[in-house]
PDB file of N, CA and C in Angstrom:
ATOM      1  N   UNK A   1      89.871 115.364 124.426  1.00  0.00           N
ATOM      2  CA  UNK A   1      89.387 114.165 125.063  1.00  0.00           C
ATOM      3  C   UNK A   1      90.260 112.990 124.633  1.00  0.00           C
ATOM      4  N   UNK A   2      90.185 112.339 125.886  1.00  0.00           N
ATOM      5  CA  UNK A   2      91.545 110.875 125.279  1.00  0.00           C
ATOM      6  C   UNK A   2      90.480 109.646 125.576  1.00  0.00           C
ATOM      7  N   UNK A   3      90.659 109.013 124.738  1.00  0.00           N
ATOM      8  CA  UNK A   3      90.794 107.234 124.656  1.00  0.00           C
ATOM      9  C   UNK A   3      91.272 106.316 126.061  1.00  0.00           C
ATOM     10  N   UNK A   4      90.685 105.119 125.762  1.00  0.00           N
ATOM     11  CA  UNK A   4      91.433 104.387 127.371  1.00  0.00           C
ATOM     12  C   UNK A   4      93.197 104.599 127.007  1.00  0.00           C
ATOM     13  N   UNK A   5      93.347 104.210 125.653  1.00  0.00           N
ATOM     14  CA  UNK A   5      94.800 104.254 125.730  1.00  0.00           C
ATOM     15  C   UNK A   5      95.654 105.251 125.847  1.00  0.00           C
ATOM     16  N   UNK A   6      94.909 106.399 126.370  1.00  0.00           N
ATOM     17  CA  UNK A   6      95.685 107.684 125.628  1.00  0.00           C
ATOM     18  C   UNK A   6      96.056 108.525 124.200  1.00  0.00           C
ATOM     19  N   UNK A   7      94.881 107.876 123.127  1.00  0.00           N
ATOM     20  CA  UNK A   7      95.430 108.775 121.825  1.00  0.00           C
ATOM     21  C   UNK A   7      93.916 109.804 122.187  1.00  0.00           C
ATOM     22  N   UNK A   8      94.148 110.563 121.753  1.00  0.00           N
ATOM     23  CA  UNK A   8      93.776 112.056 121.717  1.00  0.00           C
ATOM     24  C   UNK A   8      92.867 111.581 120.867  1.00  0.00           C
ATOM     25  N   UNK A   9      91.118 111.965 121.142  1.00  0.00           N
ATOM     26  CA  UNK A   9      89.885 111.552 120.349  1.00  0.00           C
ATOM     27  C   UNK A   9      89.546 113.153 119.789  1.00  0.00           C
ATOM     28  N   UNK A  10      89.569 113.022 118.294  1.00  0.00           N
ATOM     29  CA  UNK A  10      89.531 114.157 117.195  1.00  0.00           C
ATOM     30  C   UNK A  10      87.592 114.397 117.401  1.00  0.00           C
ATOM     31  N   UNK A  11      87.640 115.442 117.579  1.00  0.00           N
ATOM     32  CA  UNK A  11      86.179 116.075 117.526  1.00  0.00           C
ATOM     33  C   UNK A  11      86.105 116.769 116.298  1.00  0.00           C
ATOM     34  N   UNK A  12      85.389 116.138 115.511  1.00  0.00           N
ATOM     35  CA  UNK A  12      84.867 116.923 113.806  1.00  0.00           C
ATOM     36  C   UNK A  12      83.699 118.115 114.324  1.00  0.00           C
ATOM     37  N   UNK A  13      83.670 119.095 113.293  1.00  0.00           N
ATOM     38  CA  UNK A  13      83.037 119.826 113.070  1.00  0.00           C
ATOM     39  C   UNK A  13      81.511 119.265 112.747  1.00  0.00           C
ATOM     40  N   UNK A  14      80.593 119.448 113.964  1.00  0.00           N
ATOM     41  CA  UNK A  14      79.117 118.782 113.484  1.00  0.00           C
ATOM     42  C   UNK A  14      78.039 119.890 113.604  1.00  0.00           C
ATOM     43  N   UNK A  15      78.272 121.179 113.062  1.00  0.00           N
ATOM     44  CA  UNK A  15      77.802 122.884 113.061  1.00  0.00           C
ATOM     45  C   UNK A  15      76.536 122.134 111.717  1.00  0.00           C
ATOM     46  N   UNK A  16      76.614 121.334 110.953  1.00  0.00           N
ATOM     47  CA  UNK A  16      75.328 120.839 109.949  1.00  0.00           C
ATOM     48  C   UNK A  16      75.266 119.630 110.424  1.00  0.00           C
ATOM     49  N   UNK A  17      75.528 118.871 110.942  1.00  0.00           N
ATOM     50  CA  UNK A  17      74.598 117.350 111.083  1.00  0.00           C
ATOM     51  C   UNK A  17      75.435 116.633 110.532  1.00  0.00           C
ATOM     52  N   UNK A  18      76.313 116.753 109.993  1.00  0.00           N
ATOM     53  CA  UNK A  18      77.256 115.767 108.955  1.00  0.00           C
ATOM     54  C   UNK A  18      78.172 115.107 109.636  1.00  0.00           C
ATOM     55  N   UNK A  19      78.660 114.271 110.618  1.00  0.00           N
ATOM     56  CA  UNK A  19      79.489 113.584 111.380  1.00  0.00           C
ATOM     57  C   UNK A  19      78.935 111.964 111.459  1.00  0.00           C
ATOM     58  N   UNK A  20      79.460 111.443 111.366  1.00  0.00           N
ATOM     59  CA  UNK A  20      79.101 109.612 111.522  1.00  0.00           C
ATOM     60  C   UNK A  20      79.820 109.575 112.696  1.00  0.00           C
ATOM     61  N   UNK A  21      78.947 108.600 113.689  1.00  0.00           N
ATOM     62  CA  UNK A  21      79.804 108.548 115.101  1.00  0.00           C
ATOM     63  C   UNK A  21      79.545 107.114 115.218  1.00  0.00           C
ATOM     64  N   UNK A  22      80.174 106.355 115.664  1.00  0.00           N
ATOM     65  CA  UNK A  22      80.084 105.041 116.149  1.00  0.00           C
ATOM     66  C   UNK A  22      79.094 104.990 117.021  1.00  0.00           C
ATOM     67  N   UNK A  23      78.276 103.872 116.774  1.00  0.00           N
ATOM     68  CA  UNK A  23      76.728 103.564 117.460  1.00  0.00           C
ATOM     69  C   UNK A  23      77.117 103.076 118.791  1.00  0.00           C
ATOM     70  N   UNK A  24      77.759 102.945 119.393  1.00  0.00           N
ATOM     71  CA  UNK A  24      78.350 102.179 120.659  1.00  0.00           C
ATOM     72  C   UNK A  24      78.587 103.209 121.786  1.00  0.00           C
ATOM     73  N   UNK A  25      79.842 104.342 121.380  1.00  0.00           N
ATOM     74  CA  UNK A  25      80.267 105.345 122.372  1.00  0.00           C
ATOM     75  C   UNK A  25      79.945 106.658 121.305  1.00  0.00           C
ATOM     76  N   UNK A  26      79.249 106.745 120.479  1.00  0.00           N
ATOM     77  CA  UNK A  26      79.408 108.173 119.868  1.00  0.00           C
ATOM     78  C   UNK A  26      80.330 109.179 119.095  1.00  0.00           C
ATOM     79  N   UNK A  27      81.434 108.107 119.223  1.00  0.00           N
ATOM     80  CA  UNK A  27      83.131 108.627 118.901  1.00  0.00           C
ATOM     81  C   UNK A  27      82.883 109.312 117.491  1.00  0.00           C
ATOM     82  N   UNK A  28      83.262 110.379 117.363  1.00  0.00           N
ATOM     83  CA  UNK A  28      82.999 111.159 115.550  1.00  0.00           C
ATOM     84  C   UNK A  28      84.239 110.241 114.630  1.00  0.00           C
ATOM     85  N   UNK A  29      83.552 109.591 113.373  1.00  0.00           N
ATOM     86  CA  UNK A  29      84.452 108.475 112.827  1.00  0.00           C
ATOM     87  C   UNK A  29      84.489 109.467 111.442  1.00  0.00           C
ATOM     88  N   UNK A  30      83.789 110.289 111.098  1.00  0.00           N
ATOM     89  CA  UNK A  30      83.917 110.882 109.559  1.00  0.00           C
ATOM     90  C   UNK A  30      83.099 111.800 109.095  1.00  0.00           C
ATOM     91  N   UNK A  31      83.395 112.412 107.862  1.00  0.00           N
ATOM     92  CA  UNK A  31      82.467 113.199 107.584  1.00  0.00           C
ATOM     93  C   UNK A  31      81.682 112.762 106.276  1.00  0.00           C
ATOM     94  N   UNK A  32      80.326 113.793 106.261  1.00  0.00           N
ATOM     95  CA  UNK A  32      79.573 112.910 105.003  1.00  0.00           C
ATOM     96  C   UNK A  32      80.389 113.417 103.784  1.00  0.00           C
ATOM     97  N   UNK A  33      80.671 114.311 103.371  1.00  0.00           N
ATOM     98  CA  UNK A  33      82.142 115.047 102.407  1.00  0.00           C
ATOM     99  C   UNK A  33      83.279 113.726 101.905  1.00  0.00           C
ATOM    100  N   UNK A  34      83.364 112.857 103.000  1.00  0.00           N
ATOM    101  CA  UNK A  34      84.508 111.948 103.037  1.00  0.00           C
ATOM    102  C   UNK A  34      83.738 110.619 102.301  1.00  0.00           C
ATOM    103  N   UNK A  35      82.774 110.395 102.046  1.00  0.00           N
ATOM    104  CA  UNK A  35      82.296 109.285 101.885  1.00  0.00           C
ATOM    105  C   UNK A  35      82.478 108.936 100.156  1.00  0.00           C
ATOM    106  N   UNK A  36      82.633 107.783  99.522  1.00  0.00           N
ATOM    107  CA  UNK A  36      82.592 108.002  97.959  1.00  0.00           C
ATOM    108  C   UNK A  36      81.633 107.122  97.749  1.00  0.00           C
ATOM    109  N   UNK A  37      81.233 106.077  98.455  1.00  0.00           N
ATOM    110  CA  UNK A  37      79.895 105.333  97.949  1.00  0.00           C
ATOM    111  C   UNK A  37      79.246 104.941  98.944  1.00  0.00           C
ATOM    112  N   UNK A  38      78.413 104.909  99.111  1.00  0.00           N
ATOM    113  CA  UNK A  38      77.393 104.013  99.591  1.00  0.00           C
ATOM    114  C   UNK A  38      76.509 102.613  98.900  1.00  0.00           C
ATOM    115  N   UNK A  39      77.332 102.295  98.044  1.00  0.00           N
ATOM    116  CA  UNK A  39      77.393 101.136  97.300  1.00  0.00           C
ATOM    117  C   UNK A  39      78.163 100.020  97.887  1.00  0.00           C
ATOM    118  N   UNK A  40      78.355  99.505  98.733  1.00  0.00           N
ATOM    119  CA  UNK A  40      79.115  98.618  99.595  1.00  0.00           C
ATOM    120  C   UNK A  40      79.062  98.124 100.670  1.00  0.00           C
ATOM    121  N   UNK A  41      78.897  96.593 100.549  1.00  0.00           N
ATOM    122  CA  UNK A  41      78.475  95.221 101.343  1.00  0.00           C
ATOM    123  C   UNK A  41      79.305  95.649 102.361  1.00  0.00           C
ATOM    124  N   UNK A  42      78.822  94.528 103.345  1.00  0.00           N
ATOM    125  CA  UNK A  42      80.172  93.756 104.320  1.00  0.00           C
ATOM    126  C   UNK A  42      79.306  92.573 104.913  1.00  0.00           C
ATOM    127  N   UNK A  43      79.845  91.704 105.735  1.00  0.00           N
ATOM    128  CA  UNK A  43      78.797  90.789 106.440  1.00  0.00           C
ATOM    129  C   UNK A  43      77.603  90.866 106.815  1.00  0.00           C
ATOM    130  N   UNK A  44      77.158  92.223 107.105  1.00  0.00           N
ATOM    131  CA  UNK A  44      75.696  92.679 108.469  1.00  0.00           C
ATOM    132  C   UNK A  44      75.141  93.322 107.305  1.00  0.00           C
ATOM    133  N   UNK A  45      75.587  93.669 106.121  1.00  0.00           N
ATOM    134  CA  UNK A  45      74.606  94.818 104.585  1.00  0.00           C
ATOM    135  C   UNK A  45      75.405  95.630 104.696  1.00  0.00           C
ATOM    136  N   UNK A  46      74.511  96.324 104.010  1.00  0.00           N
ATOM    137  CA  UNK A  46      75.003  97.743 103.881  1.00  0.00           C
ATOM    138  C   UNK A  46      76.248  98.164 104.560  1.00  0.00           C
ATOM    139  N   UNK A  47      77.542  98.948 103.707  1.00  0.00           N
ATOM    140  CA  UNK A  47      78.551  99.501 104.071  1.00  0.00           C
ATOM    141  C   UNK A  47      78.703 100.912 103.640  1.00  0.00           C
ATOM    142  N   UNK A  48      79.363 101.912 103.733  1.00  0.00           N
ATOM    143  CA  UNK A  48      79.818 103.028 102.824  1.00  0.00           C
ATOM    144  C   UNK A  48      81.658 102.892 102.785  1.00  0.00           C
ATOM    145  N   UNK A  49      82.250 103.281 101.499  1.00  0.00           N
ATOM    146  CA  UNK A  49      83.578 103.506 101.310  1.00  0.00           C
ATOM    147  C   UNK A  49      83.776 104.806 101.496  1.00  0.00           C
ATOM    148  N   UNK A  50      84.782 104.835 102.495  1.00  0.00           N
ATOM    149  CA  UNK A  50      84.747 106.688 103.053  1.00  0.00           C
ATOM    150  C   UNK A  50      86.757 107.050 102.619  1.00  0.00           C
ATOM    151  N   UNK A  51      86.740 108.141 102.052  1.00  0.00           N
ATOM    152  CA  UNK A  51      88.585 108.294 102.330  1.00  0.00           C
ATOM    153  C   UNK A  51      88.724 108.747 102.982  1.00  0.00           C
ATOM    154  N   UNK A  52      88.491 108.864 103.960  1.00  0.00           N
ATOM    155  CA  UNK A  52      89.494 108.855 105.369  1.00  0.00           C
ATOM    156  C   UNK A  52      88.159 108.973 106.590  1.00  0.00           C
ATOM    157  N   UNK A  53      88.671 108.134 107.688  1.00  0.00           N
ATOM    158  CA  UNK A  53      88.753 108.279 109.053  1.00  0.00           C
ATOM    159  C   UNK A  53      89.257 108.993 109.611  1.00  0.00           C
ATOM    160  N   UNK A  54      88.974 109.419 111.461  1.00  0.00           N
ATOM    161  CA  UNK A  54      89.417 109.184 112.273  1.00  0.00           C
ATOM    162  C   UNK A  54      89.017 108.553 113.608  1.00  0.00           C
ATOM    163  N   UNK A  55      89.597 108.901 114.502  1.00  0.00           N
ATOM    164  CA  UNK A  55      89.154 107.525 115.774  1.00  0.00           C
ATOM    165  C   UNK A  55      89.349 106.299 115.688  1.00  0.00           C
ATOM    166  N   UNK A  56      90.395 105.778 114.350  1.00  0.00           N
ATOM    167  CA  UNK A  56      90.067 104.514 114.719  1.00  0.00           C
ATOM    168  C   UNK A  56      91.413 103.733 114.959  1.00  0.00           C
ATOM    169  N   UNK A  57      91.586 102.346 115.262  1.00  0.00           N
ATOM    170  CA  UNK A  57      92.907 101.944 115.169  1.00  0.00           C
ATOM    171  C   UNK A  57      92.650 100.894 114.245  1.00  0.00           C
ATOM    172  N   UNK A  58      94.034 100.556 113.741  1.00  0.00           N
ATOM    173  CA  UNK A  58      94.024  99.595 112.063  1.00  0.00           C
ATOM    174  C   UNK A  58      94.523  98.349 112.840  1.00  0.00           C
ATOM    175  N   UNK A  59      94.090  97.152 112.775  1.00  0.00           N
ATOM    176  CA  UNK A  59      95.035  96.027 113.158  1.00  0.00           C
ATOM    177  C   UNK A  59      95.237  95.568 112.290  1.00  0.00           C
ATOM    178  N   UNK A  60      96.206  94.066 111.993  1.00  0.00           N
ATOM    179  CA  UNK A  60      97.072  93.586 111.472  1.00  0.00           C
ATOM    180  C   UNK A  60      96.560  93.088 110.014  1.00  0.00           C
ATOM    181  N   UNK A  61      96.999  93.221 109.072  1.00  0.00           N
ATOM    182  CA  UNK A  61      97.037  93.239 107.858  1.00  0.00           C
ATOM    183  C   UNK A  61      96.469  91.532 107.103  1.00  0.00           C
ATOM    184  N   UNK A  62      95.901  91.092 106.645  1.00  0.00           N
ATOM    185  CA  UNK A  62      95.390  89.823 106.454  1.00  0.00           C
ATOM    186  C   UNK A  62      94.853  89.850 104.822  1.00  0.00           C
ATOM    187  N   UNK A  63      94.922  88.690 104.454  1.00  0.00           N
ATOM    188  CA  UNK A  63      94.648  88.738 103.045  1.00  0.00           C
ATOM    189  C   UNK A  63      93.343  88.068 102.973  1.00  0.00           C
ATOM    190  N   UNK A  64      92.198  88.698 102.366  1.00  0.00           N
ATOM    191  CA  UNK A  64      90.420  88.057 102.501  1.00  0.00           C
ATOM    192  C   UNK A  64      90.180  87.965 100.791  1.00  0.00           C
ATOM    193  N   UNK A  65      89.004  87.406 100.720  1.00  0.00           N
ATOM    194  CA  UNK A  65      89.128  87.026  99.159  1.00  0.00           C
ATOM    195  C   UNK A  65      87.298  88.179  99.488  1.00  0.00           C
ATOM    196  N   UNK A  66      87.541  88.995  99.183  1.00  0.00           N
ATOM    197  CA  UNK A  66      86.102  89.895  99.216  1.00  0.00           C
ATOM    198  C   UNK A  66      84.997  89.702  97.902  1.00  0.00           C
ATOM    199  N   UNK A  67      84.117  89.810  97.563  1.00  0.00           N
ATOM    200  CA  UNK A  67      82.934  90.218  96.792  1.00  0.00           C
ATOM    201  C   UNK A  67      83.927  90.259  95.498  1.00  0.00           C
ATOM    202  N   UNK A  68      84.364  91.391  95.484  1.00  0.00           N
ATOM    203  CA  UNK A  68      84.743  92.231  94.421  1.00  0.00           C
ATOM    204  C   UNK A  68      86.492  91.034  94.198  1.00  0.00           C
ATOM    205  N   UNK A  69      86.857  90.663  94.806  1.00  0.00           N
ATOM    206  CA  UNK A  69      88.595  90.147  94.718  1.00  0.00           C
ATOM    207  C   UNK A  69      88.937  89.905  96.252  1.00  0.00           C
ATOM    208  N   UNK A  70      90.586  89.120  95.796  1.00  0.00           N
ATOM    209  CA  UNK A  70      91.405  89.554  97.182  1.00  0.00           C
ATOM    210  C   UNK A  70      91.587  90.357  97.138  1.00  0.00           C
ATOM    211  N   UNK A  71      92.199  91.241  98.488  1.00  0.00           N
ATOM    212  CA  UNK A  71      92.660  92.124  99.080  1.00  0.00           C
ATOM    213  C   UNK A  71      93.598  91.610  99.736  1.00  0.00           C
ATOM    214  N   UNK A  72      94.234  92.648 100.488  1.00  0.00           N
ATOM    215  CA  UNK A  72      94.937  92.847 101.884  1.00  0.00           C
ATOM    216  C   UNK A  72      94.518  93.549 102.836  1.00  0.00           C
ATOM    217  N   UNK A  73      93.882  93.309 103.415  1.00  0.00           N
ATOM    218  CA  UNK A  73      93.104  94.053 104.175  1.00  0.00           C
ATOM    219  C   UNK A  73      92.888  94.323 105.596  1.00  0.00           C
ATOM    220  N   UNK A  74      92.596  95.314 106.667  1.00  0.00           N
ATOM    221  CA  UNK A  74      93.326  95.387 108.063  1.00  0.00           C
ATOM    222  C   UNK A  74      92.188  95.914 108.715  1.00  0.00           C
ATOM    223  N   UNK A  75      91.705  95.262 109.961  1.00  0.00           N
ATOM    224  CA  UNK A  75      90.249  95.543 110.463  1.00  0.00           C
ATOM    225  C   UNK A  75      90.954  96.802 110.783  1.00  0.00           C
ATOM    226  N   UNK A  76      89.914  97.830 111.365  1.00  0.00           N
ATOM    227  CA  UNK A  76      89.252  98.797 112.215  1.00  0.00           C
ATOM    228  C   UNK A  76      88.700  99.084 113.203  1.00  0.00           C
ATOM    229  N   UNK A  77      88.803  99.774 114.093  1.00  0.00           N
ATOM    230  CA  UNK A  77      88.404  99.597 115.364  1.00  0.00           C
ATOM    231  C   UNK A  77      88.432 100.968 115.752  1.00  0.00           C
ATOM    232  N   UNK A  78      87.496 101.103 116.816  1.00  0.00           N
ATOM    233  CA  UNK A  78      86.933 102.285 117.302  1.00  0.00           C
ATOM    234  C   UNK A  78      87.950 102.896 118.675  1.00  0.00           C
ATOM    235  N   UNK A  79      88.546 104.128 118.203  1.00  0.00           N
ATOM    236  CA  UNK A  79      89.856 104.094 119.295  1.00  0.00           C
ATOM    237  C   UNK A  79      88.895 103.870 121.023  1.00  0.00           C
ATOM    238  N   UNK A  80      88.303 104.971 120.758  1.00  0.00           N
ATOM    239  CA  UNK A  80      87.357 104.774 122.106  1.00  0.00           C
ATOM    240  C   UNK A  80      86.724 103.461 122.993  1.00  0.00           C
ATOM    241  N   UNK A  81      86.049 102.748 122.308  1.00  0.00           N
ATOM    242  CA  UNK A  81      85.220 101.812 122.670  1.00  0.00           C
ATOM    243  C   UNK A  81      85.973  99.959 122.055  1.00  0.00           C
ATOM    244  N   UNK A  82      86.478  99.882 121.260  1.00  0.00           N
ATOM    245  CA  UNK A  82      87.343  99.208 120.776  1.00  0.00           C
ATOM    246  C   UNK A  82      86.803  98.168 119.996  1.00  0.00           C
ATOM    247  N   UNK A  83      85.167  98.649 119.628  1.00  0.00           N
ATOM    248  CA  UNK A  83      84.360  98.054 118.652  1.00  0.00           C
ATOM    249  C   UNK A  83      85.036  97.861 116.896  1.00  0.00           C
ATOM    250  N   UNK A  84      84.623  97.014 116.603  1.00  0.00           N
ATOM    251  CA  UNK A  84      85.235  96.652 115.186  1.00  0.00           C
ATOM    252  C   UNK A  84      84.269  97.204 114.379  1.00  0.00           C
ATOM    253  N   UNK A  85      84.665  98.096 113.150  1.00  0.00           N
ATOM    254  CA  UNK A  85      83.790  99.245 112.929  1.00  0.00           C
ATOM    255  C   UNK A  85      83.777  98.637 110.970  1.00  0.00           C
ATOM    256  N   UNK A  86      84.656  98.211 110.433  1.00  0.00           N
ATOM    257  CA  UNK A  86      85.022  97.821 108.973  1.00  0.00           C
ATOM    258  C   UNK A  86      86.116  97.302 108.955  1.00  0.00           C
ATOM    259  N   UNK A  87      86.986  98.106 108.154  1.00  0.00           N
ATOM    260  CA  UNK A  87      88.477  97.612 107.510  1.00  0.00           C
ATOM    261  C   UNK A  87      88.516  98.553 106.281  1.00  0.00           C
ATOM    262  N   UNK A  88      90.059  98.576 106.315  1.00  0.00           N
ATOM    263  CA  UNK A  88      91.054  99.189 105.244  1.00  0.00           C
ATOM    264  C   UNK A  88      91.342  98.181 104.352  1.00  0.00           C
ATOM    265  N   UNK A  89      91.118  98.748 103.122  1.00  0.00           N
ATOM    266  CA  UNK A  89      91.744  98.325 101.855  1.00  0.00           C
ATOM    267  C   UNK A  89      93.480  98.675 102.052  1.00  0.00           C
ATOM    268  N   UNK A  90      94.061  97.626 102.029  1.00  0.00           N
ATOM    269  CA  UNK A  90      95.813  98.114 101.858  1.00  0.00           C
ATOM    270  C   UNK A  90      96.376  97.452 100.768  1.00  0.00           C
ATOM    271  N   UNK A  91      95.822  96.609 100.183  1.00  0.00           N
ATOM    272  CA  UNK A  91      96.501  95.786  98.952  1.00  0.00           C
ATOM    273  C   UNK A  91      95.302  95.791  97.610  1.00  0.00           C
ATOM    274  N   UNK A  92      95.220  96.189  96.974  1.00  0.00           N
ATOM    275  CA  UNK A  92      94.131  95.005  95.637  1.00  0.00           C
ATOM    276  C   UNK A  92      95.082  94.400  94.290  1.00  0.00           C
ATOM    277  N   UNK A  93      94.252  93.134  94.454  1.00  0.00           N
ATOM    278  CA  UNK A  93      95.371  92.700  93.973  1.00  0.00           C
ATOM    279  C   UNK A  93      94.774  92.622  92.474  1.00  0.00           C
ATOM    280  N   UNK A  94      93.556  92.945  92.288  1.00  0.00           N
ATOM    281  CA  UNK A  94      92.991  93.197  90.897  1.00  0.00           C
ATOM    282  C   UNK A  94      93.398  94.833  90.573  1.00  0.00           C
ATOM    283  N   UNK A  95      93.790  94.712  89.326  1.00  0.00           N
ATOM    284  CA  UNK A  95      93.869  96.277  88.296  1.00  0.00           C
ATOM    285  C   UNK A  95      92.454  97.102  89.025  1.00  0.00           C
ATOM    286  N   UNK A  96      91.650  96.639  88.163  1.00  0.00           N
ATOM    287  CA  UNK A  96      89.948  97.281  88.377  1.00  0.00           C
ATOM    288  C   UNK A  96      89.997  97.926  89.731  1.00  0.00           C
ATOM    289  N   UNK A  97      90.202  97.109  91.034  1.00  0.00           N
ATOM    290  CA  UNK A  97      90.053  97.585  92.367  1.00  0.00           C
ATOM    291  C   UNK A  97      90.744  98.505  92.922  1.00  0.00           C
ATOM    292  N   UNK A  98      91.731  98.940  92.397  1.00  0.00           N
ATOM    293  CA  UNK A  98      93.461  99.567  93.025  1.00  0.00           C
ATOM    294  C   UNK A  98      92.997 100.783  93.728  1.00  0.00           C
ATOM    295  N   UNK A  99      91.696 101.422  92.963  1.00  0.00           N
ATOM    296  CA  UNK A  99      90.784 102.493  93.533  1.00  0.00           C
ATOM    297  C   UNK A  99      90.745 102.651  94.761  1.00  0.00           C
ATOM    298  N   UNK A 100      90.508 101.273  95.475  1.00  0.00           N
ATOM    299  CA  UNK A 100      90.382 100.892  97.056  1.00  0.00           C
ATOM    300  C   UNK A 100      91.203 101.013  97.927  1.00  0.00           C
ATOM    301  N   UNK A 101      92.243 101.328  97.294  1.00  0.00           N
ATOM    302  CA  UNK A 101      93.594 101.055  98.181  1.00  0.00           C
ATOM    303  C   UNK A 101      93.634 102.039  98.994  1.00  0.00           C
ATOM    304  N   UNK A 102      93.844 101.816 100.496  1.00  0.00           N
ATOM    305  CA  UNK A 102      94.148 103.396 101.568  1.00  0.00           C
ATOM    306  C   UNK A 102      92.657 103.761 101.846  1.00  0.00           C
ATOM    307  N   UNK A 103      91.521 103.056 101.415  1.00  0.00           N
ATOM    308  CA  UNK A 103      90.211 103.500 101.746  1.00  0.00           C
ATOM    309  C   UNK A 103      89.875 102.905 103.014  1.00  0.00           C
ATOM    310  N   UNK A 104      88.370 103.268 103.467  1.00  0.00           N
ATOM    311  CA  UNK A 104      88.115 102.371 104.532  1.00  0.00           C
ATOM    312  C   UNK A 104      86.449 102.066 104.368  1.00  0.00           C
ATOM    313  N   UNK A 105      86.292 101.070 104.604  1.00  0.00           N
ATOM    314  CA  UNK A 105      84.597 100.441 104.735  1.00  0.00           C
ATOM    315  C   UNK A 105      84.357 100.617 105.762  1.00  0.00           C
ATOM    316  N   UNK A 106      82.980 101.236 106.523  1.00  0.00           N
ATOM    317  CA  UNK A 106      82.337 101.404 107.872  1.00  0.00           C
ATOM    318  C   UNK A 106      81.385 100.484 107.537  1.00  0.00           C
ATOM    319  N   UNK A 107      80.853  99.651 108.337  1.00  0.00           N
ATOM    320  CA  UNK A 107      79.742  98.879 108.655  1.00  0.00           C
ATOM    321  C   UNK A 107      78.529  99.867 108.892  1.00  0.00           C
ATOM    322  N   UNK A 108      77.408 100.450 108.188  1.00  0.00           N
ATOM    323  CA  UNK A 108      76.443 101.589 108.129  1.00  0.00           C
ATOM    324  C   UNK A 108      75.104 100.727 108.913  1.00  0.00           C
ATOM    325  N   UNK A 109      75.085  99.724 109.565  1.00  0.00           N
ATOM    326  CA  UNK A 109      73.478  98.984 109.572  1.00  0.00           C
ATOM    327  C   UNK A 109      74.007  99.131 111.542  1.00  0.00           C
ATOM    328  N   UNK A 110      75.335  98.205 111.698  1.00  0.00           N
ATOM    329  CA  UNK A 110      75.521  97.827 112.862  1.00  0.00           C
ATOM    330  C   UNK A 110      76.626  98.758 113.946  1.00  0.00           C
ATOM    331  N   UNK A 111      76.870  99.494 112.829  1.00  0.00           N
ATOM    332  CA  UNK A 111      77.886 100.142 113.829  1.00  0.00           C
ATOM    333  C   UNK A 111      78.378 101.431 113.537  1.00  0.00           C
ATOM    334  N   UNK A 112      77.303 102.128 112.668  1.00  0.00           N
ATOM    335  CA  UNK A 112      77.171 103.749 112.311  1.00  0.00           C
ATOM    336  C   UNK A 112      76.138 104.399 112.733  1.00  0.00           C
ATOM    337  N   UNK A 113      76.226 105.468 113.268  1.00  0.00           N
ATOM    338  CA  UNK A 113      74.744 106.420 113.445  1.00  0.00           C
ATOM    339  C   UNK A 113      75.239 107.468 112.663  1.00  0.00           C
ATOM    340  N   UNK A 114      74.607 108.221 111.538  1.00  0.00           N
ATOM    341  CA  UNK A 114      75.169 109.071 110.887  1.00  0.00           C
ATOM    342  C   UNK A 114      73.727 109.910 110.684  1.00  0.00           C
ATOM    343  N   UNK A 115      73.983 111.197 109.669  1.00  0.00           N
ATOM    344  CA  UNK A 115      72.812 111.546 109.210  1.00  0.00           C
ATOM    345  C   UNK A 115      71.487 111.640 108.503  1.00  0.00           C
ATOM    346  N   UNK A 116      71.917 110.468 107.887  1.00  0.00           N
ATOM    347  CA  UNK A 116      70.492 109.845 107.443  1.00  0.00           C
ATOM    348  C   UNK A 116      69.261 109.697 108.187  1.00  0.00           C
TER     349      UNK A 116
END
């Protein structure tokens, strides 16, 4: 299955219930396996830090002063539907945070349906 733009939309394995799909078009964004916390804000509450996606596209790289520190950091977006879903950690510029780096935050209140 393709996207308006043409990238090829990845269908996860959902044989147990474990897939997070974007609340909008359903698009499969991750697995529960992938997730490392569910300890994490964003504007709307509740977030989860997942290592790795798919479905989504990264836009342009911006520096935000977050909760925890700055970052560098690059929204997310839903390849399908073109909803803004979180953001990637690409920079921390604190020691403590570096953990974050290459991760991604999903918005879990406004723009996840998962298995919970």
């Amino acid at each position: 299955m393709e996207c308006g733009t043409g990238t090829p939309i990845v269908e996860l394995d959902d044989a147990h219930g474990n897939v997070y799909r974007c609340k909008h078009c359903r698009t499969h964004l991750a697995l529960t396996e992938d997730i490392i916390s569910k300890d994490f804000y964003c504007k709307n509450g509740k977030a989860y830090l997942f290592d790795k996606v798919v479905n989504v596209t990264v836009g342009e790289n911006e520096d935000r002063m977050l909760i925890t520190g700055k970052f560098t950091i690059s929204d997310i977006f839903c390849a399908r539907c073109g909803v803004i879903l979180g953001w990637k950690y690409d920079t921390a510029f604190e020691s403590t945070q570096k953990f974050k780096e290459g991760k991604f935050i999903l918005d879990s209140r406004d723009q996840l349906l998962g298995p919970e």
